[in-house]
N, C-alpha and C. Protein backbone atom coordinates (compact mmCIF):
# COMPACT_ATOMS: atom_id res chain seq x y z
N UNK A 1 7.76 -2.54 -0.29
CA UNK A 1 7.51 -2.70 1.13
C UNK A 1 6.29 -1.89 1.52
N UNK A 2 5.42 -2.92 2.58
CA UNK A 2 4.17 -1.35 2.92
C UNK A 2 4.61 -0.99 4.34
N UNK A 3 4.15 -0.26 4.69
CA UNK A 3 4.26 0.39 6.04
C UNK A 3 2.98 0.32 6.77
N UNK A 4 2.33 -0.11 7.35
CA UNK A 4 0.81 -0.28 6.79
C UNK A 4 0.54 1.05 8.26
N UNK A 5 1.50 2.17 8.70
CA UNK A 5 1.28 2.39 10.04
C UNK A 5 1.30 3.99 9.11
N UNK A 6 1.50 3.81 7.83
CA UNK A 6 1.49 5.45 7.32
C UNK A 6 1.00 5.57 5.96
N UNK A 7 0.78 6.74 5.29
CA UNK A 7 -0.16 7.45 4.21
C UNK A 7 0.73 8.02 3.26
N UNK A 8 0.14 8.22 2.27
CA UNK A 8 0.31 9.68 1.82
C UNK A 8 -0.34 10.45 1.91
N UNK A 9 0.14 11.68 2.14
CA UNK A 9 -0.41 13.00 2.53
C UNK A 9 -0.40 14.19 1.50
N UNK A 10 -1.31 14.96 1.21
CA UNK A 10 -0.51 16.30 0.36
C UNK A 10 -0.40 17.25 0.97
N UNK A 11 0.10 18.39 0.73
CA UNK A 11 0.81 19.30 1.71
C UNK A 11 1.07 20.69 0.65
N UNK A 12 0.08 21.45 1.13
CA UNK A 12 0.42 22.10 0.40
C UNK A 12 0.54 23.68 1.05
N UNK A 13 1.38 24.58 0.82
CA UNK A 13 2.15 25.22 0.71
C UNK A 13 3.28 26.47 0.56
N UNK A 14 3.55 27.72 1.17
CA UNK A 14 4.22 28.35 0.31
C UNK A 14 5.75 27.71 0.85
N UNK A 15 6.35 27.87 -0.51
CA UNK A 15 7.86 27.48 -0.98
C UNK A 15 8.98 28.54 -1.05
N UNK A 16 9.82 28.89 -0.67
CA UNK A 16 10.73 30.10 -0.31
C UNK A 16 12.03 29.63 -0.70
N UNK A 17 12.59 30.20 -1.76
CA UNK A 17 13.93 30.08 -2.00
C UNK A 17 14.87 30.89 -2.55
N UNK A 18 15.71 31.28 -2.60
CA UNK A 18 16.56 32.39 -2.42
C UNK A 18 15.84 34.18 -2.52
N UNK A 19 14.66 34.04 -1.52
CA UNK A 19 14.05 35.12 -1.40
C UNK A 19 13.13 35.32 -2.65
N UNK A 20 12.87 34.15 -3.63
CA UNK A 20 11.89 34.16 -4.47
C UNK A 20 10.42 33.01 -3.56
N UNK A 21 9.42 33.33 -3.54
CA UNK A 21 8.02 32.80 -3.19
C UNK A 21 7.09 32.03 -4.16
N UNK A 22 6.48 30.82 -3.57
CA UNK A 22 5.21 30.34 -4.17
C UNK A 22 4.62 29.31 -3.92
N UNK A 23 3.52 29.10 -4.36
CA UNK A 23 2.86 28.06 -3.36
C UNK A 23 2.48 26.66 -4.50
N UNK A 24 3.00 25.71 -4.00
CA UNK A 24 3.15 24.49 -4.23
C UNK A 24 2.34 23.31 -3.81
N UNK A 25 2.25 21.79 -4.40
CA UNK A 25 1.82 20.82 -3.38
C UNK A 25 2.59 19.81 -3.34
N UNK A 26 3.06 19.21 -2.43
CA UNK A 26 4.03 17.87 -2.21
C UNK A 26 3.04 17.09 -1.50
N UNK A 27 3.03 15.62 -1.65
CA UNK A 27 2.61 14.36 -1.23
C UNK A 27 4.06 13.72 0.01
N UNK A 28 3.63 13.89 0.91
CA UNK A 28 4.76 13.32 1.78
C UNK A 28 3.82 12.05 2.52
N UNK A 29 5.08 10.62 2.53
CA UNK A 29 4.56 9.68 3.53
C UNK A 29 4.96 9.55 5.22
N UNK A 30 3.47 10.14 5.44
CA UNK A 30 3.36 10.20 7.27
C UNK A 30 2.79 9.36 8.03
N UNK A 31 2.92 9.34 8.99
CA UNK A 31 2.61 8.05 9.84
C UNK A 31 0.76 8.89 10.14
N UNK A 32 -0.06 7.39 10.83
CA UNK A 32 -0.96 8.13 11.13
C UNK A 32 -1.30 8.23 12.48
N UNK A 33 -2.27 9.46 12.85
CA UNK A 33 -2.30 9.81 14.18
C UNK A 33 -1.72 9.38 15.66
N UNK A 34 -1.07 9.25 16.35
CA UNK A 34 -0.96 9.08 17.25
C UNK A 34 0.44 7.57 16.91
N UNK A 35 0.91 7.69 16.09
CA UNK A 35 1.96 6.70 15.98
C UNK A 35 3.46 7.56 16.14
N UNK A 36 3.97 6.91 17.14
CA UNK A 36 5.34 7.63 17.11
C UNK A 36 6.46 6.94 16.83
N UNK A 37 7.79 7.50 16.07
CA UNK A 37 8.59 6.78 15.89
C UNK A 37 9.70 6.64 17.61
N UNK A 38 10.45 5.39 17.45
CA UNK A 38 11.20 5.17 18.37
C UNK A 38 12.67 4.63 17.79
N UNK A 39 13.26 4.38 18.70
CA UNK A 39 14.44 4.55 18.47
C UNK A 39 15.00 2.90 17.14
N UNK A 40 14.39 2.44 16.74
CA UNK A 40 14.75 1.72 15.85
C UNK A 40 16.13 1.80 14.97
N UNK A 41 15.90 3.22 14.44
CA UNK A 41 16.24 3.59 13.38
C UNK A 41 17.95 3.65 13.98
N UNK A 42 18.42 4.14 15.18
CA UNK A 42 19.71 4.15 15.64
C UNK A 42 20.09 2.18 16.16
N UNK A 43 19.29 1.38 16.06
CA UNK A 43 19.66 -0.32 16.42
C UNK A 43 19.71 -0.38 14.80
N UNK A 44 19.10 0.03 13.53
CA UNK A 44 19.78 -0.20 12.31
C UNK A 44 21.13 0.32 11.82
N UNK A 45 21.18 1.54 12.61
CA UNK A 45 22.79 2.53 12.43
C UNK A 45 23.48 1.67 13.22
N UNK A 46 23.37 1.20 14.10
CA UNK A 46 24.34 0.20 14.81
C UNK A 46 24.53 -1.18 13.84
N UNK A 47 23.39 -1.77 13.69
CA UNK A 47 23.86 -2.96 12.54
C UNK A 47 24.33 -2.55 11.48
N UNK A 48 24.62 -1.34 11.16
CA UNK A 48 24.74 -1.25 9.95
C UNK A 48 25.99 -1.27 10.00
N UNK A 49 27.13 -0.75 11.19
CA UNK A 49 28.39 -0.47 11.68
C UNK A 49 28.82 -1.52 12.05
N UNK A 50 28.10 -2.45 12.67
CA UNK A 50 28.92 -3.56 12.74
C UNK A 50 29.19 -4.82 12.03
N UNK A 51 28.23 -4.81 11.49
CA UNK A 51 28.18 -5.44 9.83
C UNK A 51 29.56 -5.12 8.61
N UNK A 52 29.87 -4.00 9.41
CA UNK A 52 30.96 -2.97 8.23
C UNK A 52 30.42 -2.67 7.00
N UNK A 53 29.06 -2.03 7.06
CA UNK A 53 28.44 -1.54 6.04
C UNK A 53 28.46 -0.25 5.99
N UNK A 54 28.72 0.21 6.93
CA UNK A 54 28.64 1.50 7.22
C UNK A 54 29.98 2.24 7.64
N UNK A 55 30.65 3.22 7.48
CA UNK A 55 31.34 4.17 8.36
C UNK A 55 31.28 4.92 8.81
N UNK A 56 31.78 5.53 10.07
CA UNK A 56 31.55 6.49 10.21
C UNK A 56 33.39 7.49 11.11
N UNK A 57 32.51 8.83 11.00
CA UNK A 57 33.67 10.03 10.79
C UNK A 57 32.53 10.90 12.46
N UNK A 58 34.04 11.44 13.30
CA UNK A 58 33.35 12.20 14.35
C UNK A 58 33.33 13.72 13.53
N UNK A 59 32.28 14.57 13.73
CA UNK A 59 32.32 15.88 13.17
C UNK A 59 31.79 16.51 14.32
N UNK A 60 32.79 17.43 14.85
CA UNK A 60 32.05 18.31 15.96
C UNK A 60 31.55 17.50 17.12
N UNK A 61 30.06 17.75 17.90
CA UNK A 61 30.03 16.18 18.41
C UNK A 61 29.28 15.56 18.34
N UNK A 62 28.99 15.16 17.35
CA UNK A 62 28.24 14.00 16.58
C UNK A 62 29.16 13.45 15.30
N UNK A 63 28.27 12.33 14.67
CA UNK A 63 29.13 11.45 13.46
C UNK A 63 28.23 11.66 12.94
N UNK A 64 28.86 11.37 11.52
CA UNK A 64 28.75 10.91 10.12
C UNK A 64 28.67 10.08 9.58
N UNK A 65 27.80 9.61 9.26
CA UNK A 65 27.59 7.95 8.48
C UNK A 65 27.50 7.84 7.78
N UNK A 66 28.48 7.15 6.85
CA UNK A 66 28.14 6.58 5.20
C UNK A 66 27.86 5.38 4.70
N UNK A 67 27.06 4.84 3.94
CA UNK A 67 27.03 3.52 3.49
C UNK A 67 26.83 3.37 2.25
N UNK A 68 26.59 1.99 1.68
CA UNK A 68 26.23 1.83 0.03
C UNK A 68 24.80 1.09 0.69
N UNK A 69 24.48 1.84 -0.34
CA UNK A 69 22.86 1.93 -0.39
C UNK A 69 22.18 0.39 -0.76
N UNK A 70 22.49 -0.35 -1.68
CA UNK A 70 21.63 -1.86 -1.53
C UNK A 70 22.16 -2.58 -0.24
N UNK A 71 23.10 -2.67 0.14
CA UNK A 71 23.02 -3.69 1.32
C UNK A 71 22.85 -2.86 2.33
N UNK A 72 22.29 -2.01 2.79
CA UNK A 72 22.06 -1.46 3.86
C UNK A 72 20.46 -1.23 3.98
N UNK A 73 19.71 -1.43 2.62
CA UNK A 73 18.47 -1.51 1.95
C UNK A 73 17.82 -2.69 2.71
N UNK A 74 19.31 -3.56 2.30
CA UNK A 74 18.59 -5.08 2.23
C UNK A 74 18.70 -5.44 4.05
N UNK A 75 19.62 -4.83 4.56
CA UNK A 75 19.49 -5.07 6.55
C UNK A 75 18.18 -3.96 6.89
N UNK A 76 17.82 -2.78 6.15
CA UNK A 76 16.45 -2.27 6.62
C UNK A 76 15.46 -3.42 6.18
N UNK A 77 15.17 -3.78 4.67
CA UNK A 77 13.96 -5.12 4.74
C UNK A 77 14.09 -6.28 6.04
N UNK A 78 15.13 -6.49 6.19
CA UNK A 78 15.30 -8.06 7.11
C UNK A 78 14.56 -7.23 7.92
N UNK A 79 14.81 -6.45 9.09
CA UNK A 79 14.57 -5.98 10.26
C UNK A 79 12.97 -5.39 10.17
N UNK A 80 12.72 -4.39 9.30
CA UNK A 80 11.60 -4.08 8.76
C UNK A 80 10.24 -5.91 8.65
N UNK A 81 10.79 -6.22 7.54
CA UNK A 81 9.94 -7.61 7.53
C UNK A 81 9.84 -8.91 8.91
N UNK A 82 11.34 -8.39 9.76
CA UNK A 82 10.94 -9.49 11.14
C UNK A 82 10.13 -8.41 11.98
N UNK A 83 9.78 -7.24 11.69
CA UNK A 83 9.31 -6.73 12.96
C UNK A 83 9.06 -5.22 12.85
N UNK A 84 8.02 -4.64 12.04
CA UNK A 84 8.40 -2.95 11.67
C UNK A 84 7.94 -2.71 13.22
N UNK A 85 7.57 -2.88 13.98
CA UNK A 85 7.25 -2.36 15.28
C UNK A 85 8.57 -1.74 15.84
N UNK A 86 9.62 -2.33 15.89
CA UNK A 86 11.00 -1.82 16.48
C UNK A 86 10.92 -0.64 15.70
N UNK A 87 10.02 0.14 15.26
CA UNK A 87 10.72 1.60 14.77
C UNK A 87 9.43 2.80 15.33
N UNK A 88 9.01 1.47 16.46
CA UNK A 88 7.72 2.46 16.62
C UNK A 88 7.84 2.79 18.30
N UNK A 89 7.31 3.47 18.81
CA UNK A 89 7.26 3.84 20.34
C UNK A 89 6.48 2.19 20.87
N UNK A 90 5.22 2.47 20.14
CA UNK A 90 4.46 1.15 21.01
C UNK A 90 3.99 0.26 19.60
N UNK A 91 3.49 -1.10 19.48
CA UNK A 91 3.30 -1.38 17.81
C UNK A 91 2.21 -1.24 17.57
N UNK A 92 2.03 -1.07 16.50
CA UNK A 92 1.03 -0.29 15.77
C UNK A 92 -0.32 -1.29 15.46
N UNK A 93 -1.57 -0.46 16.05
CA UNK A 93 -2.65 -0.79 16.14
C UNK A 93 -3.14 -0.79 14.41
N UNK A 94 -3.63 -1.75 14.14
CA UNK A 94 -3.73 -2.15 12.68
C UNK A 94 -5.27 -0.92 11.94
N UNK A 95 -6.30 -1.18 13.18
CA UNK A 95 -7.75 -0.70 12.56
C UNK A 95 -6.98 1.02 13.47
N UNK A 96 -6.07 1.74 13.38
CA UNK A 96 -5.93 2.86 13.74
C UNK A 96 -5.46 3.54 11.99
N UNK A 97 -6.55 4.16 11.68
CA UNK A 97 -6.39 4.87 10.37
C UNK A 97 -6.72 6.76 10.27
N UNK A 98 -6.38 6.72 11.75
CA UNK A 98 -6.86 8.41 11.71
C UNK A 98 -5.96 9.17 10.93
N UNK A 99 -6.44 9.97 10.44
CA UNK A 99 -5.33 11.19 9.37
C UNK A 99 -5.81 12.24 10.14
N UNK A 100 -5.79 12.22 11.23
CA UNK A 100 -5.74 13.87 11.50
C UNK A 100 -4.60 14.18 11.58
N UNK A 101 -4.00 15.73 11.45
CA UNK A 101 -2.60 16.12 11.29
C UNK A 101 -2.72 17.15 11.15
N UNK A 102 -1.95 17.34 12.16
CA UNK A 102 -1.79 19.06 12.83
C UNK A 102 -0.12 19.47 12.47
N UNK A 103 -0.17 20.88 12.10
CA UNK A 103 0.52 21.56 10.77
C UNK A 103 1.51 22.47 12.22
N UNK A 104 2.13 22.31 12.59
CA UNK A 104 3.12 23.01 13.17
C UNK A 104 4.51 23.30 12.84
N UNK A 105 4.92 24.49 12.17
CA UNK A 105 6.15 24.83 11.61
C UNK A 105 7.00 23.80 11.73
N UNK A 106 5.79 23.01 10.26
CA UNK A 106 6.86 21.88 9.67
C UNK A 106 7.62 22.13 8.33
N UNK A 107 8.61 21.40 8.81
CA UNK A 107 9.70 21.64 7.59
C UNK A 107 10.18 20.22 6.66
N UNK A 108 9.83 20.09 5.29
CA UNK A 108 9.92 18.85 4.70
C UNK A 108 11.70 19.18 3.95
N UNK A 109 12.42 18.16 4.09
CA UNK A 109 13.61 18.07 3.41
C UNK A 109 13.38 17.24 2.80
């Protein structure tokens, strides 16, 4: 699948883990400049629940969602291929290729 609205990026680094240090580089895929995501991604958590692909569990107050991973793959392509714009604030300007990217105590999981 392309995304044609994001990059790869490298990112590089110091890395902190159990109070041991060092500096690293990771390639993460980011959207570019001025593209924001929108709420898409919770109208796929909904198809995904009513489909019965998904379950979910209340924890505290929010849920938990579980699914199996190819058919929930395959309802992100459908939706993705009729329309990646539904995951965007506004849809994405094609000749917009800026990589600028500003570094604010970001955190990659």
């Amino acid at each position: 699948m392309n995304a044609p609205f994001r990059y790869n990026r490298d990112f590089s680094g110091k890395i902190i883990i159990d109070n041991k240090e060092y500096v690293d580089t990771y390639t993460l895929f980011v959207r570019y400049e001025g593209v924001v995501a929108q709420n898409g991604s919770y109208i796929y958590e909904s198809k995904l629940y009513d489909s019965k692909i998904s379950k979910r569990v209340k924890i505290g107050n929010g849920l938990l969602t579980c699914f199996d991973e190819k058919p929930a793959f395959e309802i992100f392509k459908e939706m993705f291929n009729k329309n990646y714009n539904i995951f965007l604030r506004e849809p994405y300007n094609k000749k917009n290729k800026n990589k600028k990217f500003e570094v604010k105590n970001m955190v990659a999981l």
